[in-house]
N, C-alpha and C. Protein backbone atom coordinates (compact mmCIF):
# COMPACT_ATOMS: atom_id res chain seq x y z
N UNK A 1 96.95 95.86 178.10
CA UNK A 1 96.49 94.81 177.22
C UNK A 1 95.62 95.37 176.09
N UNK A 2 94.63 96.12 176.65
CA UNK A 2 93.65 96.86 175.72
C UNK A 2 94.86 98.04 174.46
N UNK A 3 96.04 98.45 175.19
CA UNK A 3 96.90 99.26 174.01
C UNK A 3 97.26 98.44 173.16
N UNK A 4 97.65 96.94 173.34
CA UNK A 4 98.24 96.27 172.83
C UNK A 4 97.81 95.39 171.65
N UNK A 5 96.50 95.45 171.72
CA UNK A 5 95.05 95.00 170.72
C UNK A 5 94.86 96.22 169.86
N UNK A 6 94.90 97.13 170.45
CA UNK A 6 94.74 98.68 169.49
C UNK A 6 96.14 98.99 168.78
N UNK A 7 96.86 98.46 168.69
CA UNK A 7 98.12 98.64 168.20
C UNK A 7 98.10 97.50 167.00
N UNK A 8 98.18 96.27 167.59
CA UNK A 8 97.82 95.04 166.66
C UNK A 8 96.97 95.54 165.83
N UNK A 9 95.64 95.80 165.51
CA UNK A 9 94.85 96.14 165.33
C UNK A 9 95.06 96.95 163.75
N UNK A 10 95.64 98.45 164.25
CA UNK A 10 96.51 98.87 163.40
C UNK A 10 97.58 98.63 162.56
N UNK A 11 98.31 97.94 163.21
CA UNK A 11 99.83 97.01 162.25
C UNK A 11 98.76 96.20 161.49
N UNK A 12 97.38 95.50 161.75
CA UNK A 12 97.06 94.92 160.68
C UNK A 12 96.61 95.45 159.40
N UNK A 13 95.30 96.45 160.23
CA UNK A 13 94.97 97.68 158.68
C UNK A 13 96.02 98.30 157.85
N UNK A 14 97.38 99.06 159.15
CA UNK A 14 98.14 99.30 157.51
C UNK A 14 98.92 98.36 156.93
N UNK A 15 99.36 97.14 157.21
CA UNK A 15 99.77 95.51 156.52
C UNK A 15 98.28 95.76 155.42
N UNK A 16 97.35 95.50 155.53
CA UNK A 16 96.06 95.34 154.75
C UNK A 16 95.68 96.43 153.61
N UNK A 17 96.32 97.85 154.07
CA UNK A 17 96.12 99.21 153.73
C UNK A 17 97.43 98.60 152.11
N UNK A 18 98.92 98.91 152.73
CA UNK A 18 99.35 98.50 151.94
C UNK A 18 99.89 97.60 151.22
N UNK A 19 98.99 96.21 151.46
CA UNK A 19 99.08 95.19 150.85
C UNK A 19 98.10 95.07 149.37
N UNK A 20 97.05 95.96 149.58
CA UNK A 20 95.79 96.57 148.62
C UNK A 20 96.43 97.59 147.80
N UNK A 21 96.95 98.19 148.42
CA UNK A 21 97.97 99.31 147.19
C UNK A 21 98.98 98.61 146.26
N UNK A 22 99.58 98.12 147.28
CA UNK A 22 100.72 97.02 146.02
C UNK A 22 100.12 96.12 145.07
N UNK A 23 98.46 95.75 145.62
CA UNK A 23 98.31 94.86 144.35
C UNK A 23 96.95 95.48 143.59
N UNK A 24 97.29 97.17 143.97
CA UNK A 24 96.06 97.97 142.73
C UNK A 24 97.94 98.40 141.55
N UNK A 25 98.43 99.11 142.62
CA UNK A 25 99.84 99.02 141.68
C UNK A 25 100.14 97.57 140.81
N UNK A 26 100.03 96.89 141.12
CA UNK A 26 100.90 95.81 140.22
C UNK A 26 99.07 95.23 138.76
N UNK A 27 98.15 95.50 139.65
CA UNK A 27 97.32 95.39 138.44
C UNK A 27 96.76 96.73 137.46
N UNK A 28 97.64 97.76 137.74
CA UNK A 28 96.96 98.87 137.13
C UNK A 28 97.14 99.09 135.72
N UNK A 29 98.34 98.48 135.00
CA UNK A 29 98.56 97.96 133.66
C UNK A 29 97.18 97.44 133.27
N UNK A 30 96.71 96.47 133.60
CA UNK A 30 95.79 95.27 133.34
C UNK A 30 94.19 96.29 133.35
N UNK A 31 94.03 96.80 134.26
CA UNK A 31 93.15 97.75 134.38
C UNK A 31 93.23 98.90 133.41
N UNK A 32 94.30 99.32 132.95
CA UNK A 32 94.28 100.61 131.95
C UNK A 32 94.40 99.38 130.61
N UNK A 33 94.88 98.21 129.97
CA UNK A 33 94.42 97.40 129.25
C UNK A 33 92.77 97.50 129.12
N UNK A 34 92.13 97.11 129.95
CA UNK A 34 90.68 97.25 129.88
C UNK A 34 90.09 98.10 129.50
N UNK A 35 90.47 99.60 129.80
CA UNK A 35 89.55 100.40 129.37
C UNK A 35 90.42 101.02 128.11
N UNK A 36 91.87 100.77 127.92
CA UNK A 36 92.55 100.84 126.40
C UNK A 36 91.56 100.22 125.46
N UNK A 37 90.74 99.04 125.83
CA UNK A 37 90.06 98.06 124.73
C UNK A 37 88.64 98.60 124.83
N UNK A 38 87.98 98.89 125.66
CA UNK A 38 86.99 99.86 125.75
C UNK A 38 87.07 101.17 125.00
N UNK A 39 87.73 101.95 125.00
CA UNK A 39 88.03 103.02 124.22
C UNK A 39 87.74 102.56 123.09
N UNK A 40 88.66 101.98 122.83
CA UNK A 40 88.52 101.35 120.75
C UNK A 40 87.20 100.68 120.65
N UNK A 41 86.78 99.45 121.40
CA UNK A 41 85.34 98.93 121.17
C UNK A 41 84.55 100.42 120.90
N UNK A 42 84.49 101.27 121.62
CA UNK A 42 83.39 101.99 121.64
C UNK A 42 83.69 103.43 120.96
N UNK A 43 84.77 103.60 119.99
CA UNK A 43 85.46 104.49 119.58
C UNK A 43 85.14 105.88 119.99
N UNK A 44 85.62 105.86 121.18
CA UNK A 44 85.69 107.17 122.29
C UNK A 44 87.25 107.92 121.90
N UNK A 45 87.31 108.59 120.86
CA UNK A 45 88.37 109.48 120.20
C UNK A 45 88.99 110.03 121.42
N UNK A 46 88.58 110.79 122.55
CA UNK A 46 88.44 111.92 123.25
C UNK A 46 89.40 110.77 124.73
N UNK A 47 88.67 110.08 124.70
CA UNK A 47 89.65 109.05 125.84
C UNK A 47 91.02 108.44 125.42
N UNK A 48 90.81 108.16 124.05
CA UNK A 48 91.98 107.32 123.08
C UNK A 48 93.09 108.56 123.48
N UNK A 49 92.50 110.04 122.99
CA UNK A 49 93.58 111.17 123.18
C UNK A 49 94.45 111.10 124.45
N UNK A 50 93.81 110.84 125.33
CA UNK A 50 94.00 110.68 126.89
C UNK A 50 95.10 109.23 127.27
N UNK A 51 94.94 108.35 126.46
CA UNK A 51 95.60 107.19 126.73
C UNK A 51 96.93 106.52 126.17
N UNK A 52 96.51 107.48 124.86
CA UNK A 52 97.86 107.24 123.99
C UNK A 52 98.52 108.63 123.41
N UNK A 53 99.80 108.55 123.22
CA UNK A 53 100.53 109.73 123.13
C UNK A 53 100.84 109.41 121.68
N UNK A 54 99.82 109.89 120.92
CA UNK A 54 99.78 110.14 119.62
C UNK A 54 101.09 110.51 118.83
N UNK A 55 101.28 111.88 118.66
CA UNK A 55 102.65 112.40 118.68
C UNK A 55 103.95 111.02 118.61
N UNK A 56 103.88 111.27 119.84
CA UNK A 56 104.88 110.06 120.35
C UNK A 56 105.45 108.80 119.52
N UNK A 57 104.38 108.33 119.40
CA UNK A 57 103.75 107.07 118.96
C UNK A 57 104.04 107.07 117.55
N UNK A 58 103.39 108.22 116.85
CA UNK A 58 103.55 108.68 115.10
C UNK A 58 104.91 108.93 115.29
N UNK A 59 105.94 109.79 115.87
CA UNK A 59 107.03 109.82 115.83
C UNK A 59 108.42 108.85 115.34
N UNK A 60 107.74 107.66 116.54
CA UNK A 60 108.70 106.54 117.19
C UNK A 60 108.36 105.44 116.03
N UNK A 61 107.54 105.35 114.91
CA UNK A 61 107.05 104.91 114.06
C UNK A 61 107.63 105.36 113.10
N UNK A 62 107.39 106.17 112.66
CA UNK A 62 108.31 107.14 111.64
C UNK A 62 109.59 106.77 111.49
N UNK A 63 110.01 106.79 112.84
CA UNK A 63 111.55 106.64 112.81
C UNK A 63 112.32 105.01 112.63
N UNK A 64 111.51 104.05 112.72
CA UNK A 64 111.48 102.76 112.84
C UNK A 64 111.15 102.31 111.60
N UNK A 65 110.17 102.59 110.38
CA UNK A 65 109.94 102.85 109.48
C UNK A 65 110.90 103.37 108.37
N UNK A 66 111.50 104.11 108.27
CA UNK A 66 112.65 105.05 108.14
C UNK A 66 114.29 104.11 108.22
N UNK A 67 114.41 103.92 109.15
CA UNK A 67 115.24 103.02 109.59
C UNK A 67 115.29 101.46 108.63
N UNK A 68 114.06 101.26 108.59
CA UNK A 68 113.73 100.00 107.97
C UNK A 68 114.71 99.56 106.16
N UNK A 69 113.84 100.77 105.93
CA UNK A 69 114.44 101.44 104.48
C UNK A 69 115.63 101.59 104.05
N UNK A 70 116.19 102.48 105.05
CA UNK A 70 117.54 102.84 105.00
C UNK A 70 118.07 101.55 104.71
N UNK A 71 117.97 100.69 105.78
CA UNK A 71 118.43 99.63 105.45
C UNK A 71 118.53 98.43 104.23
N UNK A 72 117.83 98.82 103.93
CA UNK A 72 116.97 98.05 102.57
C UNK A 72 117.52 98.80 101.49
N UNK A 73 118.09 100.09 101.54
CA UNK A 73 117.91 100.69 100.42
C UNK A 73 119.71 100.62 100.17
N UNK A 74 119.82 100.77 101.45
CA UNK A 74 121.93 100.51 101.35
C UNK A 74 122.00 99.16 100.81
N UNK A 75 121.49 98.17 101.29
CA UNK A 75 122.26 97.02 100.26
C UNK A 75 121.48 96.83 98.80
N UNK A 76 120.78 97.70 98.21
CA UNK A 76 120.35 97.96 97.00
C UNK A 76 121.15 98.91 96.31
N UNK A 77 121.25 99.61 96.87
CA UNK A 77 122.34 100.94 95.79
C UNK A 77 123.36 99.97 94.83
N UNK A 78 124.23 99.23 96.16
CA UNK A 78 124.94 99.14 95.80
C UNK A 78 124.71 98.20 94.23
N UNK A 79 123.81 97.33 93.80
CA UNK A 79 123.37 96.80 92.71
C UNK A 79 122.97 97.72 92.02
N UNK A 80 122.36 99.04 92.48
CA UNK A 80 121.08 99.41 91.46
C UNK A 80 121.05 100.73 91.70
N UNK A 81 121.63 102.08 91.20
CA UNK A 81 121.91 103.08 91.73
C UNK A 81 120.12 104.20 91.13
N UNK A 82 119.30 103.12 90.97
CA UNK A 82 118.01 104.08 91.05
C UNK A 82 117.56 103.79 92.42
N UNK A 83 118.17 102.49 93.27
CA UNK A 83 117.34 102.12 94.75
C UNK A 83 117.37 103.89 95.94
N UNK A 84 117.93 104.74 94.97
CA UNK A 84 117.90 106.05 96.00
C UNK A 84 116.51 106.64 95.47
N UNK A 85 116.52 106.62 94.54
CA UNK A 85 115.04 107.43 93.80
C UNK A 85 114.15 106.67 94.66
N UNK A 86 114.14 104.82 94.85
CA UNK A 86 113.05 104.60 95.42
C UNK A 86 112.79 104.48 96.27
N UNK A 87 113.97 105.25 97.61
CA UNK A 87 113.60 105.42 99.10
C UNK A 87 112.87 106.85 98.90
N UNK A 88 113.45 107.78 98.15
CA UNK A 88 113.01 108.82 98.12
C UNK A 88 111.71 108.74 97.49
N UNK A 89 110.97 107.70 97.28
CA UNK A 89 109.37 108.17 96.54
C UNK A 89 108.53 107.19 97.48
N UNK A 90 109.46 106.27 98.71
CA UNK A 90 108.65 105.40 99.93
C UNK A 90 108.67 105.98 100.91
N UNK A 91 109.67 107.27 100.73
CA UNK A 91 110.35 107.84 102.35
C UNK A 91 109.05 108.62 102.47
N UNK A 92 108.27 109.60 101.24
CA UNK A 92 107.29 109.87 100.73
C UNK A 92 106.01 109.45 101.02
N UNK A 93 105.70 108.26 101.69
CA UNK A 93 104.65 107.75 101.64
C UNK A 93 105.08 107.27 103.39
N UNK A 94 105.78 107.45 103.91
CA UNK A 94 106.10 107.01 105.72
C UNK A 94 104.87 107.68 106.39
N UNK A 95 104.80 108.93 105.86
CA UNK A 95 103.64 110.04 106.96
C UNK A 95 102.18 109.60 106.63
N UNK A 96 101.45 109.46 105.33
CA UNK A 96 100.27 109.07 105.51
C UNK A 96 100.28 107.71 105.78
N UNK A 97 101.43 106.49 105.67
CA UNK A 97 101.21 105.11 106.24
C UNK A 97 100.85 105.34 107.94
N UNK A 98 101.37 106.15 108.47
CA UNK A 98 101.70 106.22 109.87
C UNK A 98 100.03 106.51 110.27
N UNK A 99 99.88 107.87 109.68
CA UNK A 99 98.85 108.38 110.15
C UNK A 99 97.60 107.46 110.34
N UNK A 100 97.51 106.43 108.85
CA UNK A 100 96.06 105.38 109.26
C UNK A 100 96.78 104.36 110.31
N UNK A 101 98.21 103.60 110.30
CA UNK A 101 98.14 102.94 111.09
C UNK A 101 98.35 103.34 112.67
N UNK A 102 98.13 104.59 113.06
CA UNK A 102 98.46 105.05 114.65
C UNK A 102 97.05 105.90 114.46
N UNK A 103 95.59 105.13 114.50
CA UNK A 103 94.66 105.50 114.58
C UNK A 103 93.50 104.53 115.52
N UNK A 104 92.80 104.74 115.74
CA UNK A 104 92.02 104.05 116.45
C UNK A 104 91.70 102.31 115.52
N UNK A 105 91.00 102.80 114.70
CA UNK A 105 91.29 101.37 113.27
C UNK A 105 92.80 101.17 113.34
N UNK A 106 93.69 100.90 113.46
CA UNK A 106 95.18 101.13 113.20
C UNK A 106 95.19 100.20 114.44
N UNK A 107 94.94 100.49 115.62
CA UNK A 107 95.28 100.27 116.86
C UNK A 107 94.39 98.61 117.15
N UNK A 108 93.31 99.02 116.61
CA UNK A 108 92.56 97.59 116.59
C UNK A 108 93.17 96.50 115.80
N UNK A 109 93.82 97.09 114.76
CA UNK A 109 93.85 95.69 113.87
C UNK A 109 95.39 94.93 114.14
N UNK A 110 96.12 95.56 115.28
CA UNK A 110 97.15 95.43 115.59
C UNK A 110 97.08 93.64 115.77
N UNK A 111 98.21 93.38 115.63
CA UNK A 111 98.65 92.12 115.41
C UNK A 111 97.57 90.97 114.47
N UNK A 112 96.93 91.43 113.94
CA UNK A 112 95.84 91.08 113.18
C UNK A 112 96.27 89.92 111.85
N UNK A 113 96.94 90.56 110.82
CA UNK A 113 97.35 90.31 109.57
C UNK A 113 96.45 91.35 108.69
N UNK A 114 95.25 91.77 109.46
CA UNK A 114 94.93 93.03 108.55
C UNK A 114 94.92 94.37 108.59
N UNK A 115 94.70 94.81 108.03
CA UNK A 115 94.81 96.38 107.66
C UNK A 115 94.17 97.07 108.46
N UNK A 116 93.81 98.45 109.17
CA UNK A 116 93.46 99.44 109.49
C UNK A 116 92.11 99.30 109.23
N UNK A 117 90.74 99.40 109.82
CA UNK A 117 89.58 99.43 109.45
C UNK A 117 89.03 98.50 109.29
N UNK A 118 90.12 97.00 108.84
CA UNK A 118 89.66 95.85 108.05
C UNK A 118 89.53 94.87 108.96
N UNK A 119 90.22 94.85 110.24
CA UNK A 119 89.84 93.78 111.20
C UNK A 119 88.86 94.39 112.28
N UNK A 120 88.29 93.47 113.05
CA UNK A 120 86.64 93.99 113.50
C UNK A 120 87.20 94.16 114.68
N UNK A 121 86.81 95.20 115.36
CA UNK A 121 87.52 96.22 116.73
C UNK A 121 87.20 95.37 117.83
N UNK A 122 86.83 94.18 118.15
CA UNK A 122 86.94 92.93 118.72
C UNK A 122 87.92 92.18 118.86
N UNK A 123 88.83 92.56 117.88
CA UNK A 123 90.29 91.66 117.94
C UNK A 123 90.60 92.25 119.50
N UNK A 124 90.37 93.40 120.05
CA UNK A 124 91.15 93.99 120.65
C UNK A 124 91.56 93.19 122.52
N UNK A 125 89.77 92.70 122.26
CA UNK A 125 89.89 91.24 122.82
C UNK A 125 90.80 90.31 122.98
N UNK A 126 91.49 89.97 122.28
CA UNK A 126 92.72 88.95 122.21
C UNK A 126 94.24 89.79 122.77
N UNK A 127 93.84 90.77 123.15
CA UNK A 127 95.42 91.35 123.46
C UNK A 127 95.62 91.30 124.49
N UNK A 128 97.25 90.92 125.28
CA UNK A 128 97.78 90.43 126.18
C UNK A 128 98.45 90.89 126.80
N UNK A 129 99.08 91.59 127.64
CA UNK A 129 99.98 92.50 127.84
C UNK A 129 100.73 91.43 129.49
N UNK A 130 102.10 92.38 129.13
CA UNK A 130 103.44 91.53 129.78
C UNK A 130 103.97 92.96 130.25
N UNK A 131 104.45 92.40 131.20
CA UNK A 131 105.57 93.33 132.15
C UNK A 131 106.94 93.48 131.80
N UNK A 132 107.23 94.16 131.37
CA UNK A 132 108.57 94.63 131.01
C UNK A 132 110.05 94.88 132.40
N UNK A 133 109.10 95.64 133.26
CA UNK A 133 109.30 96.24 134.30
C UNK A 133 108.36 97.13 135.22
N UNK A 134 108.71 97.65 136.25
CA UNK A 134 108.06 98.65 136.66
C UNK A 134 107.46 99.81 136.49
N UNK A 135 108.11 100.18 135.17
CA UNK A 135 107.50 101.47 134.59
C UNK A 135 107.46 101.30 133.53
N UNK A 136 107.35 99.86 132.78
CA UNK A 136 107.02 99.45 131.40
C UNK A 136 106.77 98.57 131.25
N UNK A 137 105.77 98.29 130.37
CA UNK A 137 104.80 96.99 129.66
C UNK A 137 104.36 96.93 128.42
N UNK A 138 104.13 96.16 127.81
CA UNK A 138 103.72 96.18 126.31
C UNK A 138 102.34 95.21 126.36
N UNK A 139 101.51 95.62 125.49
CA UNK A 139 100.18 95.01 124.70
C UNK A 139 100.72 93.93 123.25
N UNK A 140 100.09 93.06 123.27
CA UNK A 140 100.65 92.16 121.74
C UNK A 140 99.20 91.70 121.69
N UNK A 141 98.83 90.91 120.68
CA UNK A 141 98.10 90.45 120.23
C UNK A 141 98.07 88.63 120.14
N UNK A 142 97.29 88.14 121.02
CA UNK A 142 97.71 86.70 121.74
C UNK A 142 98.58 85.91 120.47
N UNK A 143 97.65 86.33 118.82
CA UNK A 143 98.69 85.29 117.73
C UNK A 143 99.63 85.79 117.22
N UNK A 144 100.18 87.30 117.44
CA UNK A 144 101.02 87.66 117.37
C UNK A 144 102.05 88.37 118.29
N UNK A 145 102.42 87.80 119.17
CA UNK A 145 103.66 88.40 120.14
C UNK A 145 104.61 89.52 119.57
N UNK A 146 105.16 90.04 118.45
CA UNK A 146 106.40 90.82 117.97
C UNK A 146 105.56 92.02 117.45
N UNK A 147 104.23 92.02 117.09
CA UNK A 147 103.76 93.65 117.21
C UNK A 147 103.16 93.77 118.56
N UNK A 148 103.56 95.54 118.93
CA UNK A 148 104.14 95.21 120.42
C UNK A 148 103.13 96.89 120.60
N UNK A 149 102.41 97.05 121.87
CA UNK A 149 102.14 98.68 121.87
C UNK A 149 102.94 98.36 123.06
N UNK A 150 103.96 99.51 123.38
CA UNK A 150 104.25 99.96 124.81
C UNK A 150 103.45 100.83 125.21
N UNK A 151 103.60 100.19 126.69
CA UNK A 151 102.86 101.35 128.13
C UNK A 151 103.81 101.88 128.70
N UNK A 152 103.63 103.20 129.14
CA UNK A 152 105.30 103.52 130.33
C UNK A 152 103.93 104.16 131.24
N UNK A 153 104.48 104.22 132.58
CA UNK A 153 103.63 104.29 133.94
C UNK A 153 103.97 105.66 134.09
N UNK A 154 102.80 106.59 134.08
CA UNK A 154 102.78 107.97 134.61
C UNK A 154 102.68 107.77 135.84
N UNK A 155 103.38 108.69 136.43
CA UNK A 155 102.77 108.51 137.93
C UNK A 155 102.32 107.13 138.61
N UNK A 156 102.46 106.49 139.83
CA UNK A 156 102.26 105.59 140.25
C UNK A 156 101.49 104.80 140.00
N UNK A 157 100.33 104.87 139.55
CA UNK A 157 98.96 103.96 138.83
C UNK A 157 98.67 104.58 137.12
N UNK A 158 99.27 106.01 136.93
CA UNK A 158 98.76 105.76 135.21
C UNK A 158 99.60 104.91 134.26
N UNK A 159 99.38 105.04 133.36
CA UNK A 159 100.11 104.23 132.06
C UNK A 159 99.37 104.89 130.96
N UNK A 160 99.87 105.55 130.14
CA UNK A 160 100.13 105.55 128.86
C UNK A 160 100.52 104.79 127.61
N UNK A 161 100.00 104.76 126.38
CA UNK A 161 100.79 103.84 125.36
C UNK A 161 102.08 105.28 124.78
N UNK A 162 103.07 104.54 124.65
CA UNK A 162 104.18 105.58 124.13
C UNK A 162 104.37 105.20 123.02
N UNK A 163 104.37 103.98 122.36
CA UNK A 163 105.38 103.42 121.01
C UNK A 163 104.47 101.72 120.57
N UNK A 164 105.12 102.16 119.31
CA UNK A 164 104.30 101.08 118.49
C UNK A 164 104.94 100.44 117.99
N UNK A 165 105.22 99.38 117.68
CA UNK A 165 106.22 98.39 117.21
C UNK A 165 105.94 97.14 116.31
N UNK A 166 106.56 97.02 115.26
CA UNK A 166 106.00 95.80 114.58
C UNK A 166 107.33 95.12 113.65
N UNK A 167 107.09 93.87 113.13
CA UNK A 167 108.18 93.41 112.24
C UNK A 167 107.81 94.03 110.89
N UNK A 168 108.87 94.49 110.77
CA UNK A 168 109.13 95.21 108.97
C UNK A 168 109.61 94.32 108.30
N UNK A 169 110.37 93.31 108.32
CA UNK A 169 110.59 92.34 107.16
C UNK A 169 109.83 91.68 106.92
């Protein structure tokens, strides 16, 4: 009888053991949200490095950016055969746009309507983040849903931001 209480006992702690893991896993997004907005409130450069994959991020931007144009610029040619000169003098200006907006100011003013520096690092407050899946989630900004930061899940509890996303038209 006494094995049988010590057994119970156990089936409950690890039921309890990993019932506490599944729901530090399923809130660990929400938790790396928090101190994502901490970082920026308190412009801790050195943690931001740690949380977001810069690189990445400037990359996947670039290329989305880029893309944008292209598009814009093909159904212009065809009217206006200087619309090549003027991808080539915007394509020009993709790397320092990127650089202020995939910055700590950049990151705050996300879904904002303003600029880099220009909205108060408090907005960051209003951001919401949604589950994608299991190894992905995105941050938006409660009045704007379609600018988007993705998270992808390092390892079982980290998350990273990978990619930045916004409407270009």
């Amino acid at each position: 009888m006494e094995t049988m209480r010590g057994i119970r006992a156990f089936l409950v702690a690890l039921g309890l053991l990993a019932l506490g893991l599944g729901l530090y896993t399923w809130a660990s997004p929400y938790l790396f949200l928090r101190d994502l907005q901490g970082a920026i409130l308190e412009g801790d450069r050195a943690r931001l490095e740690r949380m977001v994959d810069f690189p990445r991020v400037r990359e996947g931007l670039k290329a989305q950016i880029h893309a944008q144009l292209l598009k814009e610029v093909g159904k212009e040619v065809q009217a206006n055969p200087f619309a090549g000169l003027a991808y080539l003098f915007a394509a020009g200006l993709v790397d320092p746009l990127v650089e202020v907006l995939v910055s700590p100011e950049g990151l705050a003013a996300l879904g904002t309507g303003a600029g880099p520096g220009e909205a108060p690092k408090e907005e960051v407050k209003n951001w919401r983040l949604k589950y994608q899946g299991f190894r992905t989630a995105y941050i938006h900004h409660k009045d704007d849903p379609e600018s988007r930061l993705y998270l992808e899940r390092q390892g079982l509890w980290g998350w990273k931001v990978v990619r930045l996303e916004f409407p270009l038209e």
